[in-house]
PDB file of N, CA and C in Angstrom:
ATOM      1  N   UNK A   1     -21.819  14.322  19.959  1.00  0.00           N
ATOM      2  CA  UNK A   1     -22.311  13.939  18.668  1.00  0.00           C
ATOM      3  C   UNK A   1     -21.133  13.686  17.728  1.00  0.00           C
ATOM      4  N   UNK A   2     -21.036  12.683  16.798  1.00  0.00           N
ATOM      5  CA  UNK A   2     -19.925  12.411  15.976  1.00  0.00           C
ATOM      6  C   UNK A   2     -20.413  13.174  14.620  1.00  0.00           C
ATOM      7  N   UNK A   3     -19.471  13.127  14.224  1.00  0.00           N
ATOM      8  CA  UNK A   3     -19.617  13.773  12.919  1.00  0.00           C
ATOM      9  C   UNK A   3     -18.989  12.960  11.640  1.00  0.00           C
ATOM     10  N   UNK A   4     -20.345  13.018  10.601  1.00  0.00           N
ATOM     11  CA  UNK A   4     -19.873  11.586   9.682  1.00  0.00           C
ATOM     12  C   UNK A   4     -18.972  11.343   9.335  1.00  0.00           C
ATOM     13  N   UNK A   5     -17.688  10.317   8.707  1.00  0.00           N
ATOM     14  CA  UNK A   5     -16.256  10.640   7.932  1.00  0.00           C
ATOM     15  C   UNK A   5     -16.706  11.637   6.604  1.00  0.00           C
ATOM     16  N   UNK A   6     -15.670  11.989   6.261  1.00  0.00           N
ATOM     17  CA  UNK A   6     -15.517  12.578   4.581  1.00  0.00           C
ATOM     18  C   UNK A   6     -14.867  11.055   3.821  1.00  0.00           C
ATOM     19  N   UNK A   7     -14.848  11.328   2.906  1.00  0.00           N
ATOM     20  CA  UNK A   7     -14.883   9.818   1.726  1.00  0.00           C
ATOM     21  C   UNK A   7     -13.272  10.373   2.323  1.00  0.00           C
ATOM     22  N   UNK A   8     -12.544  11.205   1.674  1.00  0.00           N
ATOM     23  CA  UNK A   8     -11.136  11.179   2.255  1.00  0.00           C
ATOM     24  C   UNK A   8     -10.294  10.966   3.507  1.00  0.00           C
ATOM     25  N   UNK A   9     -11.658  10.801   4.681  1.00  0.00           N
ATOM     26  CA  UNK A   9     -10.874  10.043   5.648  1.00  0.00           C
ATOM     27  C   UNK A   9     -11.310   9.170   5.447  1.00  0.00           C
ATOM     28  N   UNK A  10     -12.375   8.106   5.450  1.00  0.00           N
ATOM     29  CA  UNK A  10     -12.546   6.699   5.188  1.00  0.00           C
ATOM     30  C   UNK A  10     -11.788   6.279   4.239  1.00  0.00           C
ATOM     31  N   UNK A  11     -11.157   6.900   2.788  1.00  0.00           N
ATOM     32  CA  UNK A  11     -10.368   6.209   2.203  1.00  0.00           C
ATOM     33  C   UNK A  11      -8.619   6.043   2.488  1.00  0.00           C
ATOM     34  N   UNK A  12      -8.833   7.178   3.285  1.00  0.00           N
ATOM     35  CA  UNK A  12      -7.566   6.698   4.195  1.00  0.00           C
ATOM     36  C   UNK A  12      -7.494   5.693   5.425  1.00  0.00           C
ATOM     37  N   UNK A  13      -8.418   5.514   6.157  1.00  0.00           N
ATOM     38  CA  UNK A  13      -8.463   4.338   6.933  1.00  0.00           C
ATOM     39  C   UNK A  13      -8.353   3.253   6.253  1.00  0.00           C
ATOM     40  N   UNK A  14      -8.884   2.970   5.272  1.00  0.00           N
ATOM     41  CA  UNK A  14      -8.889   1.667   4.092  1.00  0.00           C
ATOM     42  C   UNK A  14      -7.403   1.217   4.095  1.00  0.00           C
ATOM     43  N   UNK A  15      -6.594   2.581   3.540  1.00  0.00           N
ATOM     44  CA  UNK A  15      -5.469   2.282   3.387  1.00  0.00           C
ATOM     45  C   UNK A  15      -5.042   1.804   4.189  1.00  0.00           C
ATOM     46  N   UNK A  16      -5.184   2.573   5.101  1.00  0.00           N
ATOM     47  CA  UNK A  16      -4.176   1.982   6.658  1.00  0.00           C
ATOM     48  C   UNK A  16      -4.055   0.945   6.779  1.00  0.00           C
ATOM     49  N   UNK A  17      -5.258   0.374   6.511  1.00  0.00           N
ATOM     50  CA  UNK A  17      -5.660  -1.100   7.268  1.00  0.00           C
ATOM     51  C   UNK A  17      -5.351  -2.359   6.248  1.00  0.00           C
ATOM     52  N   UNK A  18      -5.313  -1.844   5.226  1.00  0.00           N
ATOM     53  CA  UNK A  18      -4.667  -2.645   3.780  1.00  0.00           C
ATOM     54  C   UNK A  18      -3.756  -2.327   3.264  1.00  0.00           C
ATOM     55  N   UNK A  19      -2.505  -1.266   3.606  1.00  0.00           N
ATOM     56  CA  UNK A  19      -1.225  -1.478   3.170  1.00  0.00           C
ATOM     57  C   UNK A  19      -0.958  -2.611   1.955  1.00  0.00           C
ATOM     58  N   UNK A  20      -0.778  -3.585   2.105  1.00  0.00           N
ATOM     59  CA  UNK A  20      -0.221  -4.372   1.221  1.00  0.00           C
ATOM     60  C   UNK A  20      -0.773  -4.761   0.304  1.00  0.00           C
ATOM     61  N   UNK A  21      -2.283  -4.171   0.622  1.00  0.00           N
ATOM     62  CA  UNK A  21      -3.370  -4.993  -0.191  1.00  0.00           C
ATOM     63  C   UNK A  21      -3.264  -3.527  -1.381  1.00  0.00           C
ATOM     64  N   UNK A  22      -3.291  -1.991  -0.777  1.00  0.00           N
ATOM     65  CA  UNK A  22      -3.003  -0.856  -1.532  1.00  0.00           C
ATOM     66  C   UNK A  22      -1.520  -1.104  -3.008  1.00  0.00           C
ATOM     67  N   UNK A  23      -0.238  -1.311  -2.266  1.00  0.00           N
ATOM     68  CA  UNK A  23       0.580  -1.033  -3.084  1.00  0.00           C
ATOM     69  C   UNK A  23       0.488  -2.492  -3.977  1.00  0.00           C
ATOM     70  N   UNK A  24      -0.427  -3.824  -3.769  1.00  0.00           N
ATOM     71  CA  UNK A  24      -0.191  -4.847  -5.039  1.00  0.00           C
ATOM     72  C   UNK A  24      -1.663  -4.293  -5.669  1.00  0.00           C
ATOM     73  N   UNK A  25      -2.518  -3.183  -5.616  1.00  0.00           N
ATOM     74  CA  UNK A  25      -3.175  -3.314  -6.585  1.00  0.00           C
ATOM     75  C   UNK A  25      -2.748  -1.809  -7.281  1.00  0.00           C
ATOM     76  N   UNK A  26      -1.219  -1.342  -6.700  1.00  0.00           N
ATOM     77  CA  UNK A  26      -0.992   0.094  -7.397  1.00  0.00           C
ATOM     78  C   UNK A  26       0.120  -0.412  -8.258  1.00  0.00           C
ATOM     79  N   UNK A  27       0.504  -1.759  -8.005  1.00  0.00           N
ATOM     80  CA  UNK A  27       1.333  -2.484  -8.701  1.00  0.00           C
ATOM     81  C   UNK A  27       0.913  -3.332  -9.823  1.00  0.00           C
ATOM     82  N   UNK A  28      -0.104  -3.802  -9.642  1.00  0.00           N
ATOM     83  CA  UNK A  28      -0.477  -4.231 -11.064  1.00  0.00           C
ATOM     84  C   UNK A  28      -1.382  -3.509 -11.815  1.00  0.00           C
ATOM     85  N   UNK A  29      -1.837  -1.946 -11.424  1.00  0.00           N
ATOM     86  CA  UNK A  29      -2.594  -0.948 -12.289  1.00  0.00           C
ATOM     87  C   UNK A  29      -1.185  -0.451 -12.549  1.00  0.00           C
ATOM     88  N   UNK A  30      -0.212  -0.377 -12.298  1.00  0.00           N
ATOM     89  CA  UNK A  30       1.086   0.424 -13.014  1.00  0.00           C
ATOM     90  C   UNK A  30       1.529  -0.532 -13.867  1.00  0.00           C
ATOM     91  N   UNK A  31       1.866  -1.636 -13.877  1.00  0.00           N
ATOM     92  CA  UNK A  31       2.564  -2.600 -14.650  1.00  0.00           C
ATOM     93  C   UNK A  31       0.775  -2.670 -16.227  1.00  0.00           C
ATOM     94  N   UNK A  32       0.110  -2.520 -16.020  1.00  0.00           N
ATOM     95  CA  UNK A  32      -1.206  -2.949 -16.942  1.00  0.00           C
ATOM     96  C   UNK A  32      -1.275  -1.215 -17.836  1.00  0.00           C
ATOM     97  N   UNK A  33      -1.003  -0.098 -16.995  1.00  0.00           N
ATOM     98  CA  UNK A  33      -0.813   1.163 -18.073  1.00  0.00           C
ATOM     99  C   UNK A  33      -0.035   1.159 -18.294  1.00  0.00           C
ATOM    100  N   UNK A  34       1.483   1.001 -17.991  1.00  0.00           N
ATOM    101  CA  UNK A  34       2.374   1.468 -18.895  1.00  0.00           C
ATOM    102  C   UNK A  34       2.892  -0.076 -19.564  1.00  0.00           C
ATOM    103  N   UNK A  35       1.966  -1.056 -19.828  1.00  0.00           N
ATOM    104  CA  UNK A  35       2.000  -1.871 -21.094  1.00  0.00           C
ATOM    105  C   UNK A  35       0.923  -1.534 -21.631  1.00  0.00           C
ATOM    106  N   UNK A  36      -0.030  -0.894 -21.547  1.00  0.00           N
ATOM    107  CA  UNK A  36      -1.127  -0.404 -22.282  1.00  0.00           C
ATOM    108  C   UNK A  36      -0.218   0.967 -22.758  1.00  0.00           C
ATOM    109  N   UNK A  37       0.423   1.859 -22.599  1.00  0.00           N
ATOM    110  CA  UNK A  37       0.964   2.964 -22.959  1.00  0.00           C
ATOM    111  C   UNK A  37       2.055   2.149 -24.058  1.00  0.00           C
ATOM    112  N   UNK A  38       3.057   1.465 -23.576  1.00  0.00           N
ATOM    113  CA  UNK A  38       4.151   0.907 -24.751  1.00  0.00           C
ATOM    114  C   UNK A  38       3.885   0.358 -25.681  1.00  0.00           C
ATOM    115  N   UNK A  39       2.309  -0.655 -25.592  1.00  0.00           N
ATOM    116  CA  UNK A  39       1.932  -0.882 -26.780  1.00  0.00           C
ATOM    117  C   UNK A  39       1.778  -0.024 -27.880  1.00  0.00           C
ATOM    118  N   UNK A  40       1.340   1.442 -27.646  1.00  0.00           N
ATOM    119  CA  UNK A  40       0.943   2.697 -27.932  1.00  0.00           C
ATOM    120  C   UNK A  40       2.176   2.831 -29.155  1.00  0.00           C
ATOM    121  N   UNK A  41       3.353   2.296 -28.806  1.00  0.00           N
ATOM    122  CA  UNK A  41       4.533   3.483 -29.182  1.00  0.00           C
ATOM    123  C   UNK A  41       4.847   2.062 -30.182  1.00  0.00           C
ATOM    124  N   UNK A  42       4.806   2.724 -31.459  1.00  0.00           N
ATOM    125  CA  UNK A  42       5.554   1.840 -32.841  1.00  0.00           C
ATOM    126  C   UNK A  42       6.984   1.992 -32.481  1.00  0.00           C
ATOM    127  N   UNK A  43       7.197   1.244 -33.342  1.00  0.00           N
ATOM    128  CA  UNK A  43       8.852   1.262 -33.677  1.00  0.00           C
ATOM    129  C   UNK A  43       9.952   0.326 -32.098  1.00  0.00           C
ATOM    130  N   UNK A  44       9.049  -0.419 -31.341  1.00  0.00           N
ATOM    131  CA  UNK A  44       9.893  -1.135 -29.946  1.00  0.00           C
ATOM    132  C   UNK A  44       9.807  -2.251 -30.409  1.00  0.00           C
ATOM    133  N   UNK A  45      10.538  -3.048 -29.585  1.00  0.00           N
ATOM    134  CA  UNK A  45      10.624  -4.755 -30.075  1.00  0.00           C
ATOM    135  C   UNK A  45       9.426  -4.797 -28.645  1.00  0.00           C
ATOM    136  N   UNK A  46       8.814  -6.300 -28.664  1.00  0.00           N
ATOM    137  CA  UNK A  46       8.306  -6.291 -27.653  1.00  0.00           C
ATOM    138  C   UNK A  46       8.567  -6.951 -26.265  1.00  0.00           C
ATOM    139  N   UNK A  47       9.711  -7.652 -26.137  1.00  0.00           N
ATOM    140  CA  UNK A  47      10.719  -7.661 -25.024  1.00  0.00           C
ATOM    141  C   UNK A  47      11.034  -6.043 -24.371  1.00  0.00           C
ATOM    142  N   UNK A  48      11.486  -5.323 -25.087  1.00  0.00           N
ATOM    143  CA  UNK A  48      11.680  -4.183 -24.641  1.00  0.00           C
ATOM    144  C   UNK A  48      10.133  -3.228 -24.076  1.00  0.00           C
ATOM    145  N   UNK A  49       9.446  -3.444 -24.465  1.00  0.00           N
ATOM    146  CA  UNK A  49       7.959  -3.135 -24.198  1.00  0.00           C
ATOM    147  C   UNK A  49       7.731  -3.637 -22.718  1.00  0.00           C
ATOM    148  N   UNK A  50       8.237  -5.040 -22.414  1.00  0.00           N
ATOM    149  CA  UNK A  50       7.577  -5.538 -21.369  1.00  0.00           C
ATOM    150  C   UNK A  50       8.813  -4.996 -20.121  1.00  0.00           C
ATOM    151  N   UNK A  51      10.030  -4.666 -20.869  1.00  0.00           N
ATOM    152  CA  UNK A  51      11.171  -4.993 -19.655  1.00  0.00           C
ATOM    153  C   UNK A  51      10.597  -3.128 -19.423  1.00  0.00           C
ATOM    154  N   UNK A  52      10.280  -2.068 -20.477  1.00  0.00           N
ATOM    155  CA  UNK A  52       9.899  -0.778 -19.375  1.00  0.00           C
ATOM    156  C   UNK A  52       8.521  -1.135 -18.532  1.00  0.00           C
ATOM    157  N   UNK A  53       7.555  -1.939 -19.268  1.00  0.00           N
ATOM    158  CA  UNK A  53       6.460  -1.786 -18.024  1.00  0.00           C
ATOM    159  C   UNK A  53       6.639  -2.128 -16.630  1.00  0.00           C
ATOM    160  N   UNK A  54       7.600  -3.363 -16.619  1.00  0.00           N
ATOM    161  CA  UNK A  54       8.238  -3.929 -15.542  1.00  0.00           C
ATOM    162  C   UNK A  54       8.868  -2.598 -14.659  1.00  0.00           C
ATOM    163  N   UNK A  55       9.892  -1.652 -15.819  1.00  0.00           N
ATOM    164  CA  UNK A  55      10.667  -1.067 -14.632  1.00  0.00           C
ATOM    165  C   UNK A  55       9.839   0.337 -14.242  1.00  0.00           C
ATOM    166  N   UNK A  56       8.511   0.578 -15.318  1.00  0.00           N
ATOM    167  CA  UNK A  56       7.828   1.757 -14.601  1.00  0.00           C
ATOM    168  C   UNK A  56       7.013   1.491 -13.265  1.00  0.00           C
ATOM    169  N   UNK A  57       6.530   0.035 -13.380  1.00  0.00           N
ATOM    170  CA  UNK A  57       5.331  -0.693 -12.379  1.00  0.00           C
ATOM    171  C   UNK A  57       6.624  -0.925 -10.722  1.00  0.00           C
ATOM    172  N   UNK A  58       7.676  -1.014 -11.101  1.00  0.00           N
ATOM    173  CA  UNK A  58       8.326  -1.310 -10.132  1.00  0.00           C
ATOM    174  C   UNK A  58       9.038  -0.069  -9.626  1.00  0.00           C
ATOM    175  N   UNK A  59       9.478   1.152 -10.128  1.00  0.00           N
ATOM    176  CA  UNK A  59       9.183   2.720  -9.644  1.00  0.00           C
ATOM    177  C   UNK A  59       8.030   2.911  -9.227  1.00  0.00           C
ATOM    178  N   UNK A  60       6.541   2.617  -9.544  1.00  0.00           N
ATOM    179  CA  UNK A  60       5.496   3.024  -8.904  1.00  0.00           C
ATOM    180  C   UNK A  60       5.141   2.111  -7.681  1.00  0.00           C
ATOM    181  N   UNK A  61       5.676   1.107  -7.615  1.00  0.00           N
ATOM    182  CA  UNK A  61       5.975   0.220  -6.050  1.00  0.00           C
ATOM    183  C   UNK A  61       6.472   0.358  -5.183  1.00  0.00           C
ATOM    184  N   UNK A  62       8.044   1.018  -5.655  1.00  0.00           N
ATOM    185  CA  UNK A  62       8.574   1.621  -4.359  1.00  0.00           C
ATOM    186  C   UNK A  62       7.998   3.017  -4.078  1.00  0.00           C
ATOM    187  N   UNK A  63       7.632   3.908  -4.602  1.00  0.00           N
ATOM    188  CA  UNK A  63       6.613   4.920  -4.393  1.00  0.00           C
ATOM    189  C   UNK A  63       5.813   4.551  -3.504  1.00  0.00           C
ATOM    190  N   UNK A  64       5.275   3.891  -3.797  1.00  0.00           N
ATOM    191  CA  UNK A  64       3.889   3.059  -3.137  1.00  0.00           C
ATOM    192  C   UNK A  64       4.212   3.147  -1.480  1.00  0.00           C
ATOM    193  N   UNK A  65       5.381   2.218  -1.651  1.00  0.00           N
ATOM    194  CA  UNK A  65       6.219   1.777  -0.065  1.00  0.00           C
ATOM    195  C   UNK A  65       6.554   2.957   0.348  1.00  0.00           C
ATOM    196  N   UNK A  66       7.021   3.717  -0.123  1.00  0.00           N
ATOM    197  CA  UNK A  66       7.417   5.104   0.646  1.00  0.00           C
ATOM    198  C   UNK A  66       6.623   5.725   1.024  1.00  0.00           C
ATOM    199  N   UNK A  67       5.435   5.693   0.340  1.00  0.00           N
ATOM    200  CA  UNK A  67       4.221   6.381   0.897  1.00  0.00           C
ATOM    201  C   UNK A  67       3.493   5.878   2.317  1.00  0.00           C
ATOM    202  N   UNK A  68       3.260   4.403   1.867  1.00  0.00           N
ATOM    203  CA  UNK A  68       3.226   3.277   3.187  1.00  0.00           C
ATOM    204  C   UNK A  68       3.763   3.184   4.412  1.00  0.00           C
ATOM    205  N   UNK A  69       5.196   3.703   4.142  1.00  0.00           N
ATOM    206  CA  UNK A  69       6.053   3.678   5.081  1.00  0.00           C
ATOM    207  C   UNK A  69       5.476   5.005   5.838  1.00  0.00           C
ATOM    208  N   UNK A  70       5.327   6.642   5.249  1.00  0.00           N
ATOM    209  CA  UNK A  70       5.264   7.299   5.602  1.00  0.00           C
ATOM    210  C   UNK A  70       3.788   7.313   6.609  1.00  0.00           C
ATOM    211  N   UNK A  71       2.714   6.928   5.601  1.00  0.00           N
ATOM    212  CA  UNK A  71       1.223   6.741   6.751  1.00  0.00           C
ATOM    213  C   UNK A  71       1.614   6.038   7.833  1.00  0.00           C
ATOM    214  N   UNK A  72       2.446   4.616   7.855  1.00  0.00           N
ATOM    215  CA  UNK A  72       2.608   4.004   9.111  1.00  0.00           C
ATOM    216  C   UNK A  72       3.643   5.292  10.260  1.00  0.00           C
ATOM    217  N   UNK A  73       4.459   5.788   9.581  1.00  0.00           N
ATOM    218  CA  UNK A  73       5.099   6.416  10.461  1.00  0.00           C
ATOM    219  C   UNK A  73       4.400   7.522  11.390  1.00  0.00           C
ATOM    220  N   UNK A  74       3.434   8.393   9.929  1.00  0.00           N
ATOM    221  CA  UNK A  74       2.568   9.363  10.637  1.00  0.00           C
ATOM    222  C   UNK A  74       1.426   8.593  11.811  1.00  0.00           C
ATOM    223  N   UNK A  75       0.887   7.476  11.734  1.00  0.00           N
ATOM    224  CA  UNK A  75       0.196   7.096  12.484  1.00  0.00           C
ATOM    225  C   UNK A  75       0.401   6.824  13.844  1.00  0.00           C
ATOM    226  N   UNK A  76       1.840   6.140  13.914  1.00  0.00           N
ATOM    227  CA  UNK A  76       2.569   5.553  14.882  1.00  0.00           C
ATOM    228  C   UNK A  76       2.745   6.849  15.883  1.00  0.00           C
ATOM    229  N   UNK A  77       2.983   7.686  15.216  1.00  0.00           N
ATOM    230  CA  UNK A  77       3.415   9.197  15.677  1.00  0.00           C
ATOM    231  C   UNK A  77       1.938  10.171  16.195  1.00  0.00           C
ATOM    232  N   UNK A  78       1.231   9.919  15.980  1.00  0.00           N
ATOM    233  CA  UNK A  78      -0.215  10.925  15.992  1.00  0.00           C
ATOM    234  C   UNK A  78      -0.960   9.798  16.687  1.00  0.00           C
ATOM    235  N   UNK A  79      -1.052   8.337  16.854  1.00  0.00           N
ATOM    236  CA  UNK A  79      -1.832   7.187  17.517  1.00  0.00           C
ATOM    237  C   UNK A  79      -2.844   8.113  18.797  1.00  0.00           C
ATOM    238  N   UNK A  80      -4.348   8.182  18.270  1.00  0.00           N
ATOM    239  CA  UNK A  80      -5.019   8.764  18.648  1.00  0.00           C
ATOM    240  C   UNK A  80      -6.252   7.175  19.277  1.00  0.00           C
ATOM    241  N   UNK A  81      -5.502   5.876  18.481  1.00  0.00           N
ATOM    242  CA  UNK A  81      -6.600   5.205  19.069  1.00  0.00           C
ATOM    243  C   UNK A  81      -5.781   4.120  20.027  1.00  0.00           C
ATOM    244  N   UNK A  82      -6.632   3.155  20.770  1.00  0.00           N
ATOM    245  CA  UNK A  82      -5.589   2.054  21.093  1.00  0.00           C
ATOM    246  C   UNK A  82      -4.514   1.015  20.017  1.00  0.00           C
ATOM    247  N   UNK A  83      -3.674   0.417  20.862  1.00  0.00           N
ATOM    248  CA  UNK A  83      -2.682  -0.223  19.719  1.00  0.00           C
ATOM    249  C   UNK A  83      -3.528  -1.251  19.057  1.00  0.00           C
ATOM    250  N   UNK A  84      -3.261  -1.364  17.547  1.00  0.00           N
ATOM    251  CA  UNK A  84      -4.331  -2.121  16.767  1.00  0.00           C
ATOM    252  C   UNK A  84      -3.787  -3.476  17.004  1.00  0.00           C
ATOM    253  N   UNK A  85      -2.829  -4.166  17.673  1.00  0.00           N
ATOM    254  CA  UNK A  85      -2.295  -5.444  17.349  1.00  0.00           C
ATOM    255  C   UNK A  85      -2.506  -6.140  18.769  1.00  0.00           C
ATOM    256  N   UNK A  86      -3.196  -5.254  19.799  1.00  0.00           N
ATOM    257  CA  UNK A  86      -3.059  -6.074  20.861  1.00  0.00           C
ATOM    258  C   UNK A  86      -4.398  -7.160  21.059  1.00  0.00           C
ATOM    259  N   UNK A  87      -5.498  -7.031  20.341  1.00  0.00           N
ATOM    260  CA  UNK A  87      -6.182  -8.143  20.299  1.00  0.00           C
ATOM    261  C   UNK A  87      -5.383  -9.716  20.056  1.00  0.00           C
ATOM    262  N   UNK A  88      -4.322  -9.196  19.382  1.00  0.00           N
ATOM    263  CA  UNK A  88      -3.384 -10.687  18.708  1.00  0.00           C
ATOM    264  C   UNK A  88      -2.395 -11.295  19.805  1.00  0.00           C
ATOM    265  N   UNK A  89      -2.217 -10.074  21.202  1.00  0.00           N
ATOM    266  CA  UNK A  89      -1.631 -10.601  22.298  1.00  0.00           C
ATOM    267  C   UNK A  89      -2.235 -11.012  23.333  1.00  0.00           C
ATOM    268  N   UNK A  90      -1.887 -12.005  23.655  1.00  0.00           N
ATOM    269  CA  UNK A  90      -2.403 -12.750  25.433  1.00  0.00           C
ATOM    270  C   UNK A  90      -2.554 -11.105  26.191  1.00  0.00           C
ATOM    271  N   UNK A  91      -3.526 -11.416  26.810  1.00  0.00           N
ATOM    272  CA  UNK A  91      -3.602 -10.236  28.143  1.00  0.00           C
ATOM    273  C   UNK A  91      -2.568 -10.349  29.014  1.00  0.00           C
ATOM    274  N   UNK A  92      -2.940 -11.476  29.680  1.00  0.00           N
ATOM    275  CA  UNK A  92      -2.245 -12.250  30.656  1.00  0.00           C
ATOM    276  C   UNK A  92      -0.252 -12.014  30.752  1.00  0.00           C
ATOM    277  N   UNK A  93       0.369 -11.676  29.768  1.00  0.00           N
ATOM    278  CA  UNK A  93       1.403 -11.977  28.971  1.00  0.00           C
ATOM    279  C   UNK A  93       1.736 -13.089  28.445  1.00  0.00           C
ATOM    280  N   UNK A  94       2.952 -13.666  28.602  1.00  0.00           N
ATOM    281  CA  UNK A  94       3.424 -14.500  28.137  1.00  0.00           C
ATOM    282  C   UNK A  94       3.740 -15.970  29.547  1.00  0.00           C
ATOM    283  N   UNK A  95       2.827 -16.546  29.535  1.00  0.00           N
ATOM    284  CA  UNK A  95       2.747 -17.679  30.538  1.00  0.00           C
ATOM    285  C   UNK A  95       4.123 -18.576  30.324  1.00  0.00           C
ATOM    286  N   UNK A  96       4.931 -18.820  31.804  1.00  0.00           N
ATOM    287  CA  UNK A  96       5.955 -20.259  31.894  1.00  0.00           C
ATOM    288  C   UNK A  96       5.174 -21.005  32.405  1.00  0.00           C
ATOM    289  N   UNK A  97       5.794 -22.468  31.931  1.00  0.00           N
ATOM    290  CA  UNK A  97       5.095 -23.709  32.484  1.00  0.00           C
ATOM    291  C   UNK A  97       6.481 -24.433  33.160  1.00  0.00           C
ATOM    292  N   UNK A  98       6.606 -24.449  34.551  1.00  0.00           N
ATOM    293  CA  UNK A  98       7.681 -24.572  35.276  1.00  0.00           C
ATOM    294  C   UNK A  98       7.763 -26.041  35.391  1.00  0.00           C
TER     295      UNK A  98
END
């Protein structure tokens, strides 16, 4: 008998499987609060407003990747299912035409 996921493993499979699709939408919710936060703060020019949202959204990107990096690593390492990429390879291998 299986036993249903918890929302915290299905939302980790999500991830898995969307990596890139995860860190560009943790990248433009970081770059959209902390210009929603700098607007907040009187007294900045607003060049300077945009150049920290830029460099907080781009600390929370490489975060992102490190984290990314780390699920792919833990997975690669714990691979409890078959390899996910071999649907994308010939069975057969790689055919010469002599």
């Amino acid at each position: 008998m299986v036993e249903p996921k918890s929302k915290v493993e299905s939302i980790r499979e999500w991830v898995v499987d969307h990596k890139l699709r995860t860190v560009g939408c943790l990248w433009l919710s970081g770059i959209a609060g902390s210009i929603a936060y700098n607007w907040s703060q009187p007294g900045m020019k607003t060049s300077v407003k945009i150049i920290h949202a830029r460099l907080h959204a781009q600390a929370l990107t490489l975060a992102a990747l490190a984290g990314a990096a780390a699920v792919e690593y833990y997975d690669h390492r714990n691979r409890t299912k078959p390899d996910p990429y071999a649907k994308f390879l010939p069975v057969d291998g790689y055919s010469r035409k002599e």
